[in-house]
C-alpha atoms as a PDB file:
ATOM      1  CA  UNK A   1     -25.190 -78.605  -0.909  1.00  0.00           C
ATOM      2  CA  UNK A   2     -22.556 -78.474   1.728  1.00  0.00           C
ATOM      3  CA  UNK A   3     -20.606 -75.634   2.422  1.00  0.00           C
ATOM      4  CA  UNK A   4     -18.243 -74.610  -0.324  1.00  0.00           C
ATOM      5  CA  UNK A   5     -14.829 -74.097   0.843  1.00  0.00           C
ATOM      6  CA  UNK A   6     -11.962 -72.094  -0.516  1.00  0.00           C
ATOM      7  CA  UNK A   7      -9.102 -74.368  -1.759  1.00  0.00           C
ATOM      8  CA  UNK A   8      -5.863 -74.323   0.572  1.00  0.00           C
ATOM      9  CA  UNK A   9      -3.492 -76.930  -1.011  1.00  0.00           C
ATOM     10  CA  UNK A  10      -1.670 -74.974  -3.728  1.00  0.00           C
ATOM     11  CA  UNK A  11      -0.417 -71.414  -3.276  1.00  0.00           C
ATOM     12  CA  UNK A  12       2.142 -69.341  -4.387  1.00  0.00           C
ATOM     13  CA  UNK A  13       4.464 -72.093  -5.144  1.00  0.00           C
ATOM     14  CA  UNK A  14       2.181 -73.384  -7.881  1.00  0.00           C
ATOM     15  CA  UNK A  15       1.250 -69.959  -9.055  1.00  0.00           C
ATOM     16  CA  UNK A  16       5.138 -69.208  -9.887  1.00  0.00           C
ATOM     17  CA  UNK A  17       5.032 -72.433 -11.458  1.00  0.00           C
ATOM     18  CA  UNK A  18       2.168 -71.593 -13.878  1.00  0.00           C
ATOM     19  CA  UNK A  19       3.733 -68.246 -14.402  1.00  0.00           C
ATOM     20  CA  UNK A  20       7.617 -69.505 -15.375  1.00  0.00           C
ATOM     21  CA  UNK A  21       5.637 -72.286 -17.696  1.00  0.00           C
ATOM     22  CA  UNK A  22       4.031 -70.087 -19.958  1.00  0.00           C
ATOM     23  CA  UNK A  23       6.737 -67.525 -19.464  1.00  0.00           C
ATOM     24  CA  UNK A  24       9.072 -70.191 -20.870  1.00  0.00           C
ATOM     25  CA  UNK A  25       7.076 -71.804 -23.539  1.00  0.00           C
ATOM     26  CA  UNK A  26       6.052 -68.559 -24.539  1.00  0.00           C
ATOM     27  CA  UNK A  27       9.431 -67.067 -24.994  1.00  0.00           C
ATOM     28  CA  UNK A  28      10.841 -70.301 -26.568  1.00  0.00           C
ATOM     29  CA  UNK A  29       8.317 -70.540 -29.206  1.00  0.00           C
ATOM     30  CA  UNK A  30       8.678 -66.920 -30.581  1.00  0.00           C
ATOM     31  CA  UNK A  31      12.593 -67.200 -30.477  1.00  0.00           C
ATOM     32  CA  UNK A  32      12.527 -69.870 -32.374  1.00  0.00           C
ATOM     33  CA  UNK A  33      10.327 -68.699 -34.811  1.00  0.00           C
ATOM     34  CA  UNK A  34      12.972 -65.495 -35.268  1.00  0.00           C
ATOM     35  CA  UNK A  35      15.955 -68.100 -35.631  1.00  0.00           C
ATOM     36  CA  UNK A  36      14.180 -69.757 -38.280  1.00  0.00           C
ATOM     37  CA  UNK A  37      13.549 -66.509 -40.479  1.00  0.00           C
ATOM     38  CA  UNK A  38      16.387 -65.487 -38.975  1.00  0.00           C
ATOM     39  CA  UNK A  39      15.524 -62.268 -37.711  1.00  0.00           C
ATOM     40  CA  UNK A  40      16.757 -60.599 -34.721  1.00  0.00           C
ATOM     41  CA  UNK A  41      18.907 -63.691 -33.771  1.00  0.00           C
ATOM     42  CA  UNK A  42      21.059 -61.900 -31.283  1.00  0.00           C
ATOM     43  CA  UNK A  43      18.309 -61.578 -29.087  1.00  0.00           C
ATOM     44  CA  UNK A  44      16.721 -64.820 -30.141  1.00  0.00           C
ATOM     45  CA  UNK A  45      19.257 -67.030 -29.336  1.00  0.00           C
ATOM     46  CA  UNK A  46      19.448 -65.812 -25.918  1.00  0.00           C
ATOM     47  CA  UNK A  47      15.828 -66.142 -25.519  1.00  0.00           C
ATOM     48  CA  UNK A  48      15.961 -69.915 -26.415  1.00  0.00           C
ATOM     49  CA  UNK A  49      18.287 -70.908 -23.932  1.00  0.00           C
ATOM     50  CA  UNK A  50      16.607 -68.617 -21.511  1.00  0.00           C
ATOM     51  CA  UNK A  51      13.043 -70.256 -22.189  1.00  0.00           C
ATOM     52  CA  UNK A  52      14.084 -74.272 -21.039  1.00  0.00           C
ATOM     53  CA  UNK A  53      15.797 -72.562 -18.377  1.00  0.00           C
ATOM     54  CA  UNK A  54      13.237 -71.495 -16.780  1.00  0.00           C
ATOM     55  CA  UNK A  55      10.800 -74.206 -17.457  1.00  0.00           C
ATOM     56  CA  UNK A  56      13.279 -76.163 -15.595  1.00  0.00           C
ATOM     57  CA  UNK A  57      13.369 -73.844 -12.444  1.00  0.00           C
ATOM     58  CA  UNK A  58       9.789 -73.718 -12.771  1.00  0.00           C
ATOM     59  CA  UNK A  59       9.197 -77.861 -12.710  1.00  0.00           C
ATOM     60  CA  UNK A  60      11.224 -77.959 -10.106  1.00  0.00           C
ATOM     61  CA  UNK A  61       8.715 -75.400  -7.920  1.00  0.00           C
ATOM     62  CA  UNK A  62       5.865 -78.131  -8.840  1.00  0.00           C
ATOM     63  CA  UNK A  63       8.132 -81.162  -7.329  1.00  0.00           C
ATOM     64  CA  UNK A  64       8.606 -79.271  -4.133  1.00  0.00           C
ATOM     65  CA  UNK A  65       5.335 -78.409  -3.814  1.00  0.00           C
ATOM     66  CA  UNK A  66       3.483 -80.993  -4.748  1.00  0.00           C
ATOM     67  CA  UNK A  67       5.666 -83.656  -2.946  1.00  0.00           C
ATOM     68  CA  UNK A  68       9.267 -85.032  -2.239  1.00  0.00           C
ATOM     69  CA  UNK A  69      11.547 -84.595  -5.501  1.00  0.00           C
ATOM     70  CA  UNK A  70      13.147 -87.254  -4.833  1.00  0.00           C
ATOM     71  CA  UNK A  71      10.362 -90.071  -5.275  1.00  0.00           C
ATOM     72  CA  UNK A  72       9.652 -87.683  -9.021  1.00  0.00           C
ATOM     73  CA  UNK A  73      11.370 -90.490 -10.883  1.00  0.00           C
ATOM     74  CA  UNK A  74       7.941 -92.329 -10.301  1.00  0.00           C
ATOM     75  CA  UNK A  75       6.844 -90.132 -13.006  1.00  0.00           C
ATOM     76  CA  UNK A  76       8.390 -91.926 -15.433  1.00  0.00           C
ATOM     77  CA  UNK A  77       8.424 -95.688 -14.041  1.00  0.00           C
ATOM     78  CA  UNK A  78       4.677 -95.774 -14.154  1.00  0.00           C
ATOM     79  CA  UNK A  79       4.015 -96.197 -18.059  1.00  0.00           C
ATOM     80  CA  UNK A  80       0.336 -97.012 -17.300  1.00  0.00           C
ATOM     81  CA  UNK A  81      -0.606 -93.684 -15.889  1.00  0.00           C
ATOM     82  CA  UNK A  82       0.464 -92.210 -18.941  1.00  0.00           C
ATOM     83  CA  UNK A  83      -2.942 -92.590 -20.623  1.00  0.00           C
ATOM     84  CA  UNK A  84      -4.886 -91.735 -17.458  1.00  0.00           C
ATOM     85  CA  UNK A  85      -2.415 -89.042 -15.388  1.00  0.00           C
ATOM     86  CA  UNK A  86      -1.978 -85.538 -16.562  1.00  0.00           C
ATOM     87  CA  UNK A  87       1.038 -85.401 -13.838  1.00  0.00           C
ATOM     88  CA  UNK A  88       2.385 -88.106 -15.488  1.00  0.00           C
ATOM     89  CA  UNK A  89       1.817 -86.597 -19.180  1.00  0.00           C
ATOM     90  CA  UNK A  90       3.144 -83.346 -17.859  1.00  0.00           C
ATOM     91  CA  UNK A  91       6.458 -84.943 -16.547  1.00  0.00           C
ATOM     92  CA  UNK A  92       7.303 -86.472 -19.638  1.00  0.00           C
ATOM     93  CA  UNK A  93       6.313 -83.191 -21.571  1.00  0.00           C
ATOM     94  CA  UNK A  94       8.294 -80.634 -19.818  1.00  0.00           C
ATOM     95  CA  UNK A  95      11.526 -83.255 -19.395  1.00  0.00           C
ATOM     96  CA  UNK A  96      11.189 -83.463 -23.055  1.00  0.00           C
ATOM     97  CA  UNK A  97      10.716 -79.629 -23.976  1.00  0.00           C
ATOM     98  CA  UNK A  98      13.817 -79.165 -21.962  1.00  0.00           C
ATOM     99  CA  UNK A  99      16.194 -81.318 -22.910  1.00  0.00           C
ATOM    100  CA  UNK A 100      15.440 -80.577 -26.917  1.00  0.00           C
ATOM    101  CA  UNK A 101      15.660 -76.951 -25.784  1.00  0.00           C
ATOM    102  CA  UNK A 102      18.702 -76.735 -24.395  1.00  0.00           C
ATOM    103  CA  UNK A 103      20.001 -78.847 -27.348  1.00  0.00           C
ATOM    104  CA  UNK A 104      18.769 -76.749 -29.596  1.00  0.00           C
ATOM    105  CA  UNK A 105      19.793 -73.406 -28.308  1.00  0.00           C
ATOM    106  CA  UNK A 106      23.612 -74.366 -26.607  1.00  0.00           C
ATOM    107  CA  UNK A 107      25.470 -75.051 -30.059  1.00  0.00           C
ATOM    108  CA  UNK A 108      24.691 -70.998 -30.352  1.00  0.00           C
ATOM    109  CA  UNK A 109      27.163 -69.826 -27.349  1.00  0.00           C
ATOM    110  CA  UNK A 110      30.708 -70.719 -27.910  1.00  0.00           C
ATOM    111  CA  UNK A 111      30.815 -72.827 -24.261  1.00  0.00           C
ATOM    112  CA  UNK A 112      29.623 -75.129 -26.843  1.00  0.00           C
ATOM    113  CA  UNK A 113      30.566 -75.314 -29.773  1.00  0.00           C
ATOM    114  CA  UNK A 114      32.061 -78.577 -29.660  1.00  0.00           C
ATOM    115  CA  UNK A 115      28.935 -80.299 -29.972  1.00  0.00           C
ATOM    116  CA  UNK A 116      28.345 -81.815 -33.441  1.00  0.00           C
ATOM    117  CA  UNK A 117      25.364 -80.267 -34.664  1.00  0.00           C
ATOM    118  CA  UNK A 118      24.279 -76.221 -34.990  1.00  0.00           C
ATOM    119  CA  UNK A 119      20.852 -74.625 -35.377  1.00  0.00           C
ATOM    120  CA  UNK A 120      21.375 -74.413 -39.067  1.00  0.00           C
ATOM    121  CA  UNK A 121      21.804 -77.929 -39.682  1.00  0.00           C
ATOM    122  CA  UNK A 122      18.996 -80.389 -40.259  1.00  0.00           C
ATOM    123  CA  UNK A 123      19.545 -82.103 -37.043  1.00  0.00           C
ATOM    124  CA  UNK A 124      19.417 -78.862 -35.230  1.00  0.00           C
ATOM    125  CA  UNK A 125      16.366 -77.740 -37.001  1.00  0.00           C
ATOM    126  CA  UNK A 126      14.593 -80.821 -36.048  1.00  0.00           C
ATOM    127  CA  UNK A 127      15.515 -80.033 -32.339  1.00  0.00           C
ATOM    128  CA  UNK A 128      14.080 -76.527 -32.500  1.00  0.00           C
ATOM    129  CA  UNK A 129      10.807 -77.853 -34.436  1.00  0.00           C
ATOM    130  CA  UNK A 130      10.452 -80.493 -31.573  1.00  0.00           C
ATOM    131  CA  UNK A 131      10.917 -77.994 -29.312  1.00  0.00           C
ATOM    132  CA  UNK A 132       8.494 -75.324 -31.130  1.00  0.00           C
ATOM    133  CA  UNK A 133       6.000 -78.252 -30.938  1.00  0.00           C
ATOM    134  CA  UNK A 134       6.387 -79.005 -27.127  1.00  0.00           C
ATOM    135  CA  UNK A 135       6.449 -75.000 -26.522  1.00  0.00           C
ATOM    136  CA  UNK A 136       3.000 -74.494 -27.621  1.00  0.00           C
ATOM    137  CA  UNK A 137       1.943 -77.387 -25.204  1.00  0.00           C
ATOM    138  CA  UNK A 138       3.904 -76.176 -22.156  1.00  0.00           C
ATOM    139  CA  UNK A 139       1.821 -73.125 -21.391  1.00  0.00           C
ATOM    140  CA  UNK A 140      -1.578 -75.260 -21.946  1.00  0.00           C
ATOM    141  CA  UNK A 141      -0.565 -78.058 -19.604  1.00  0.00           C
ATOM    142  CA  UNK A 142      -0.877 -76.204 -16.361  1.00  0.00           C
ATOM    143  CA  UNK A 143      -4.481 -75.478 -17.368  1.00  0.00           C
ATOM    144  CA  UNK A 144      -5.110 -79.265 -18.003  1.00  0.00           C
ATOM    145  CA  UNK A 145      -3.549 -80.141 -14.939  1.00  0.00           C
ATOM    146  CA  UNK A 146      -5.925 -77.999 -12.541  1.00  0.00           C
ATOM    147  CA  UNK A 147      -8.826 -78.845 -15.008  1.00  0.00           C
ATOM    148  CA  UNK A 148      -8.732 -82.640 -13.347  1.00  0.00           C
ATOM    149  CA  UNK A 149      -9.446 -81.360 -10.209  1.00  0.00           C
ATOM    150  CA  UNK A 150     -13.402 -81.675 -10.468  1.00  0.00           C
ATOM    151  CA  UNK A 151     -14.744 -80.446  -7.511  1.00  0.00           C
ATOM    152  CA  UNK A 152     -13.337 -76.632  -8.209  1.00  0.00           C
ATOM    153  CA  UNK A 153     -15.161 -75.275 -10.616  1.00  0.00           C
ATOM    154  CA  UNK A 154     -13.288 -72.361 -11.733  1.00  0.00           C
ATOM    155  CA  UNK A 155     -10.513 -74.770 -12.376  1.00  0.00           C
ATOM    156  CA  UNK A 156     -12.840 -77.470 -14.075  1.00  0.00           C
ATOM    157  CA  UNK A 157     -13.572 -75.873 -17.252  1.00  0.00           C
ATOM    158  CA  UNK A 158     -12.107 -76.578 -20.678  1.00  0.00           C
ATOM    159  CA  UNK A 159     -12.157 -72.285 -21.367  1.00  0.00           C
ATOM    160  CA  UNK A 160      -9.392 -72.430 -18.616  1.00  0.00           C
ATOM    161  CA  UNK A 161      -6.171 -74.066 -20.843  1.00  0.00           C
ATOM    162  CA  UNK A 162      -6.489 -71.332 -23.603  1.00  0.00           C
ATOM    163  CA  UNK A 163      -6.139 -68.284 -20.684  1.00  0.00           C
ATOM    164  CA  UNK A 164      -2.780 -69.996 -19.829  1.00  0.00           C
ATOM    165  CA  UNK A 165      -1.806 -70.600 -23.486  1.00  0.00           C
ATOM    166  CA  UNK A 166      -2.613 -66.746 -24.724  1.00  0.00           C
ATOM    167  CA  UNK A 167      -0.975 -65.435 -21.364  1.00  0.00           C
ATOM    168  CA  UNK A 168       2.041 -67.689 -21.822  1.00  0.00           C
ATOM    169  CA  UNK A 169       2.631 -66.680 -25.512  1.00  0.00           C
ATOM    170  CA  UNK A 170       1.907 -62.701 -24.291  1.00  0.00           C
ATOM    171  CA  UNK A 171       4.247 -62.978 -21.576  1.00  0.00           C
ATOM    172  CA  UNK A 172       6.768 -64.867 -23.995  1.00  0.00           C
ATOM    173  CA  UNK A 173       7.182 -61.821 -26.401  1.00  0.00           C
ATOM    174  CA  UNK A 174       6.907 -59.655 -23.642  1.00  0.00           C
ATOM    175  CA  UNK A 175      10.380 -60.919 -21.965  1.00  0.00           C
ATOM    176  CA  UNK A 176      12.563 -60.748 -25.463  1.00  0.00           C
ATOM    177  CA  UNK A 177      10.876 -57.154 -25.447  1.00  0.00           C
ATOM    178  CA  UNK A 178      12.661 -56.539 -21.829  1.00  0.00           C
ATOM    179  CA  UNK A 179      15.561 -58.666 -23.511  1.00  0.00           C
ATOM    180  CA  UNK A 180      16.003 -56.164 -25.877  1.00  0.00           C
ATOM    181  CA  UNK A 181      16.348 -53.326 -23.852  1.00  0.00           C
ATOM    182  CA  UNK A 182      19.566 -54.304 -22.090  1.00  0.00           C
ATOM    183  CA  UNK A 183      20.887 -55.438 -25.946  1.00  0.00           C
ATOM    184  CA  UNK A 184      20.357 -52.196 -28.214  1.00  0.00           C
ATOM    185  CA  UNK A 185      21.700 -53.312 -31.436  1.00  0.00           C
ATOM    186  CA  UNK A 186      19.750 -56.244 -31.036  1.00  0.00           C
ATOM    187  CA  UNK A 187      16.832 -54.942 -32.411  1.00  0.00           C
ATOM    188  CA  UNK A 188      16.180 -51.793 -34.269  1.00  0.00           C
ATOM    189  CA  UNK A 189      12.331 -49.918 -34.367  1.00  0.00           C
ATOM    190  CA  UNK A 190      10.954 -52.504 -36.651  1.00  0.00           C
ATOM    191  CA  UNK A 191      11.974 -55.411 -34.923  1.00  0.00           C
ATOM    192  CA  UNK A 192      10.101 -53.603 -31.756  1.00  0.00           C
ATOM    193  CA  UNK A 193       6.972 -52.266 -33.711  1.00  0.00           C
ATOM    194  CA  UNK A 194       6.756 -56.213 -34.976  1.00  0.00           C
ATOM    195  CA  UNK A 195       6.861 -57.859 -31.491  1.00  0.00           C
ATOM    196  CA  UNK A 196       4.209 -54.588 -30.422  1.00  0.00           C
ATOM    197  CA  UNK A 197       1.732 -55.720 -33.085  1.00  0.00           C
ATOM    198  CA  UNK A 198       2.134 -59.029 -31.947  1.00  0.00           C
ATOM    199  CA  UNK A 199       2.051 -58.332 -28.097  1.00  0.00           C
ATOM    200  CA  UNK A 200      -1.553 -56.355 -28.961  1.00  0.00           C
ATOM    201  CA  UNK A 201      -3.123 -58.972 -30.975  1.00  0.00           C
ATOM    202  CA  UNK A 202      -2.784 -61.461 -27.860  1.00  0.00           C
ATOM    203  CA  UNK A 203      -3.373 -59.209 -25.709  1.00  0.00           C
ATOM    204  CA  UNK A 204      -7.131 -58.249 -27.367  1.00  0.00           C
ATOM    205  CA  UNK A 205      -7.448 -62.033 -27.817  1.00  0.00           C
ATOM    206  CA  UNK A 206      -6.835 -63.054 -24.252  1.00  0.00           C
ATOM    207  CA  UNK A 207      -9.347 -59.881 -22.846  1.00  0.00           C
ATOM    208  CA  UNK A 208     -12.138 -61.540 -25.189  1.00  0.00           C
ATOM    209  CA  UNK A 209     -10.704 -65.425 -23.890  1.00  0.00           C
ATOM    210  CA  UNK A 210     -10.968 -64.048 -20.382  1.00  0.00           C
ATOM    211  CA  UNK A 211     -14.614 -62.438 -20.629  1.00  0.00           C
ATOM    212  CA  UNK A 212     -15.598 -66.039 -21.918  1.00  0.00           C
ATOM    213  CA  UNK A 213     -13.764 -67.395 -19.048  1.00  0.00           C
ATOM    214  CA  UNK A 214     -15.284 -65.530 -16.782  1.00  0.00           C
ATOM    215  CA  UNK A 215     -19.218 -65.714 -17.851  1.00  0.00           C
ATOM    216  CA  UNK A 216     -19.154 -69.970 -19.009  1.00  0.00           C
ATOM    217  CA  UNK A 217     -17.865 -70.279 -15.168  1.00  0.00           C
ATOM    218  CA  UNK A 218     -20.504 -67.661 -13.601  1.00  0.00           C
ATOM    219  CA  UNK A 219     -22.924 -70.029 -15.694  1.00  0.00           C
ATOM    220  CA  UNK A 220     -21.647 -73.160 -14.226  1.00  0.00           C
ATOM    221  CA  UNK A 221     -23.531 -73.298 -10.884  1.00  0.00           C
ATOM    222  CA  UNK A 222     -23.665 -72.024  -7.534  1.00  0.00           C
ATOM    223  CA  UNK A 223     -20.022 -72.741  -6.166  1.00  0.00           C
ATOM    224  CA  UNK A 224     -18.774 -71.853  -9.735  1.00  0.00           C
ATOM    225  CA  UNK A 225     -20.764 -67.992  -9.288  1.00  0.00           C
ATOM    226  CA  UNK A 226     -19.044 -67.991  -5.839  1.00  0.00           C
ATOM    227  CA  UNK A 227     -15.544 -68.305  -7.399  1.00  0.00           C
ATOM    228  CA  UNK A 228     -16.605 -65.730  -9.827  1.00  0.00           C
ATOM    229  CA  UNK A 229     -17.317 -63.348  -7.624  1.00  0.00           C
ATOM    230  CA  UNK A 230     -14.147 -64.307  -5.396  1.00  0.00           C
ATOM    231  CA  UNK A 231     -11.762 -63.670  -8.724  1.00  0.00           C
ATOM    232  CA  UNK A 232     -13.549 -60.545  -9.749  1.00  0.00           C
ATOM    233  CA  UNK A 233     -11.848 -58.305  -6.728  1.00  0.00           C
ATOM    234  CA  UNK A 234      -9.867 -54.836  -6.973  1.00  0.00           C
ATOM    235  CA  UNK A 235      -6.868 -56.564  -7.456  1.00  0.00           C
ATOM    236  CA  UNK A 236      -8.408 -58.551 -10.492  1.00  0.00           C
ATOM    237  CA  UNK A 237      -9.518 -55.931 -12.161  1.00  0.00           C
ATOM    238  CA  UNK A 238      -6.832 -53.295 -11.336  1.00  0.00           C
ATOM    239  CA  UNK A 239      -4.029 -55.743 -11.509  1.00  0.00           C
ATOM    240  CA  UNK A 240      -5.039 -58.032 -14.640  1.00  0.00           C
ATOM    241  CA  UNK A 241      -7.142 -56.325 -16.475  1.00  0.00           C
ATOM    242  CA  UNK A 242      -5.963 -52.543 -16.064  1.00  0.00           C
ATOM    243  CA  UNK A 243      -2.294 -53.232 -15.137  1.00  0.00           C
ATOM    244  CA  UNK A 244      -1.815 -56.317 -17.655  1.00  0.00           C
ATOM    245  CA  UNK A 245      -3.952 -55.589 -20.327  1.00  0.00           C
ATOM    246  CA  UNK A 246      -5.666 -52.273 -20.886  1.00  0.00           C
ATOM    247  CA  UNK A 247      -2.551 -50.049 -20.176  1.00  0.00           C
ATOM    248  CA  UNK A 248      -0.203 -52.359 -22.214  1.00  0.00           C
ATOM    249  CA  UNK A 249      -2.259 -52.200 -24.989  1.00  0.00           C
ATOM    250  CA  UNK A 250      -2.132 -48.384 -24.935  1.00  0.00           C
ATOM    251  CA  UNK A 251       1.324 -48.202 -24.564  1.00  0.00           C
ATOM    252  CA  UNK A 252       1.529 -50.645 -27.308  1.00  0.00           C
ATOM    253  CA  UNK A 253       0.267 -48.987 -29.427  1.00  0.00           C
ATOM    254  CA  UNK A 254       1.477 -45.558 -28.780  1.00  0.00           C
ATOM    255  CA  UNK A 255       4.784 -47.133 -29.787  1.00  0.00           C
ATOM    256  CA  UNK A 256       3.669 -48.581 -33.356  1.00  0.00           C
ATOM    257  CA  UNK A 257       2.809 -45.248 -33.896  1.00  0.00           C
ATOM    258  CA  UNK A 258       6.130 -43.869 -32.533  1.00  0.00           C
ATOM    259  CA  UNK A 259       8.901 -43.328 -34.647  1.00  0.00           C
ATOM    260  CA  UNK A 260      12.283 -42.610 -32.324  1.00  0.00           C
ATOM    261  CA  UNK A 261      13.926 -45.397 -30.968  1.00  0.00           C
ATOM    262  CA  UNK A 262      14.338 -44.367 -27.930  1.00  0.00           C
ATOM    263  CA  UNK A 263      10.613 -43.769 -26.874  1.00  0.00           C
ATOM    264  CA  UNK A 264       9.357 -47.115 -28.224  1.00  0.00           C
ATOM    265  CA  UNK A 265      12.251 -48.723 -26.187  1.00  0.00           C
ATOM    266  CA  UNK A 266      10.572 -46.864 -23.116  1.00  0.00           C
ATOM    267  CA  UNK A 267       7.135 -47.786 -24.034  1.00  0.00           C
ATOM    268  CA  UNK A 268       7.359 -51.352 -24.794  1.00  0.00           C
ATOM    269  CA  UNK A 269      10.089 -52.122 -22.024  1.00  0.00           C
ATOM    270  CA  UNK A 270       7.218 -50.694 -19.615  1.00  0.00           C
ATOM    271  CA  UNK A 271       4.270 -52.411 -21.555  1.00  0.00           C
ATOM    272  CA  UNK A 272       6.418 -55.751 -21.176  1.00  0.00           C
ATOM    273  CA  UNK A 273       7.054 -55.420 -17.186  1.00  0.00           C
ATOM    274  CA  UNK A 274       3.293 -54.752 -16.859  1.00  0.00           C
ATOM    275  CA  UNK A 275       2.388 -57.645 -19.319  1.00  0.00           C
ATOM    276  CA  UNK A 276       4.827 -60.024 -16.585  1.00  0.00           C
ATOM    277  CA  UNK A 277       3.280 -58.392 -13.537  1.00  0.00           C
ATOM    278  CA  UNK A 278      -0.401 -58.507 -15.093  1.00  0.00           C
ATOM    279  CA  UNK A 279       0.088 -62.575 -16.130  1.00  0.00           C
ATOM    280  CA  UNK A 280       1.521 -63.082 -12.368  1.00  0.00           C
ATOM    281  CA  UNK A 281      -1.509 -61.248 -10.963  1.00  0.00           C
ATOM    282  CA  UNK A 282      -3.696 -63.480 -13.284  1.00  0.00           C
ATOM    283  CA  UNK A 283      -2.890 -66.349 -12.280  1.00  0.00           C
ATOM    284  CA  UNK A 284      -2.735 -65.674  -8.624  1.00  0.00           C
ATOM    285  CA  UNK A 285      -6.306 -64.823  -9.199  1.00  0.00           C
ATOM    286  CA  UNK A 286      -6.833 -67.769 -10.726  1.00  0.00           C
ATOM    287  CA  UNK A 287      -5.821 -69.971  -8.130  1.00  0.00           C
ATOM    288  CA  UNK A 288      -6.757 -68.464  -5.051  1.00  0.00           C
ATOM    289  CA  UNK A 289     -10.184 -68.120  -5.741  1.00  0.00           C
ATOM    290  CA  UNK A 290     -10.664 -71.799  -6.557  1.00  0.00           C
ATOM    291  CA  UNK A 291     -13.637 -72.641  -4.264  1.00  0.00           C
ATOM    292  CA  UNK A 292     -14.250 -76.481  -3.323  1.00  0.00           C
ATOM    293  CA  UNK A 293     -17.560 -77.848  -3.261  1.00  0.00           C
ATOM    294  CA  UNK A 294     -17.569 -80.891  -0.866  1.00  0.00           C
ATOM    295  CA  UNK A 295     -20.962 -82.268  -2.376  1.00  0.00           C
ATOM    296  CA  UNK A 296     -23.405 -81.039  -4.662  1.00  0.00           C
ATOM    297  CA  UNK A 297     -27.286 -81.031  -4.134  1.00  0.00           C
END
């Protein structure tokens, strides 16, 4: 085998991109859920026009770095990649998610109110379920999209999508938990020890999705080991899975058990910054350590 190489194309501007997907499709996704039952819509409705938002921002950071924005509309003028191009998939997918997001969640802020439709009526509510549908796809995509890329390993794994996905929904209650802080009537202790419960179940489900991870790559070969042991550093383990998991999940659930509304504001506000920085720190990780393999034996 030649020597294996450590992959220099995509860097930090990519890794922000990953990040702000999730973050977005995350944080859509459970907002809408709350407008439907209608629960803790103050804080909801902000968090569904925040969530597009950002997935905008965020596709932009993948134009820049990936090529000229400018030639992007290529995207969607070459109908015959669609079947065969997950850049091409993933253009249509995140225009899509944003446009029905932001007309879904505008009609909610008084800027708009002229526009014919709200969240309650059916229209509306077919806009948010479009959107709800797209959401759960968003965080996923990045994962498919470095999954093409065959000769990294680490990156060439079908246990790599569902680490984004679990990450992305984490990250998304995580952010209307830091929402919530800066809007105290917006949610009272039970709103907080429902998004906690939530916030630990993914958080024990992505620890066990990114053991899995971890060993079916080890398992994959000689360059795949070599990315293993390039992703398993101090910063991995301090920064992912002490940082963004372990200590989250403790704070967590301190705060279930925690009755004064003050103190669980405290503990999940803090267990929600170090959910963002731990899902940051992840997929840095993730990225940097990708290791090429020029041939195989």
């Amino acid at each position: 085998m030649r020597q294996a190489e450590r992959q220099k194309s995509w860097g930090w501007m990519i890794v922000l991109y990953i990040f702000l997907a999730g973050l977005g499709g995350g944080t859509f996704l459970f907002s809408f859920v709350l407008l439907f039952i209608g629960k803790y819509e103050d804080i909801a409705r902000i968090g569904a026009l925040a969530a597009p938002l950002i997935v905008a921002f965020a596709s932009l950071m993948l134009l820049f770095d990936l090529g000229s924005p400018a030639k992007s509309y290529r995207l969607f003028t070459t109908p015959k990649t669609l079947m065969s191009s997950w850049m091409t998939r993933g253009a249509w997918i995140l225009t899509a998610f944003i446009i029905l997001g932001l007309a879904y969640a505008l009609p909610a802020f008084g800027l708009f109110s002229w526009l014919p439709w709200t969240q309650a009526t059916i229209f509306g509510k077919v806009l948010g379920f479009a959107a709800g549908v797209l959401s759960l796809i968003v965080p996923i995509y990045p994962g498919l999209l470095l999954g093409v890329i065959k000769s990294i390993p680490l990156w060439n794994t079908s246990a790599l999508p569902p680490i984004f996905f679990l990450s992305g929904l984490d990250t998304g209650v995580a952010l209307l938990v830091i929402l919530s802080i800066f809007l105290p009537s917006a949610i009272d202790a039970a709103g907080f020890h429902l998004l906690g419960i939530i916030d630990i179940v993914l958080i024990v489900l992505l620890f066990i999705a990114l053991l899995a991870y971890v060993e079916i790559v080890r398992q994959s070969g000689k360059t795949a080991a070599a990315s293993v042991r390039l992703l398993k550093t101090p910063f991995f383990i301090g920064g992912v899975i002490i940082g963004g998991m372990i200590l989250p999940l403790v704070l967590l659930i301190l705060s279930v058990l925690a009755s004064n509304i003050n103190s669980i504001r405290i503990l999940d506000g803090t267990a929600g910054i170090l959910v963002l920085a731990g899902a940051l720190a992840l997929r840095f990780s993730v990225v940097t350590s990708g290791i090429r393999r020029s041939l195989e034996l």
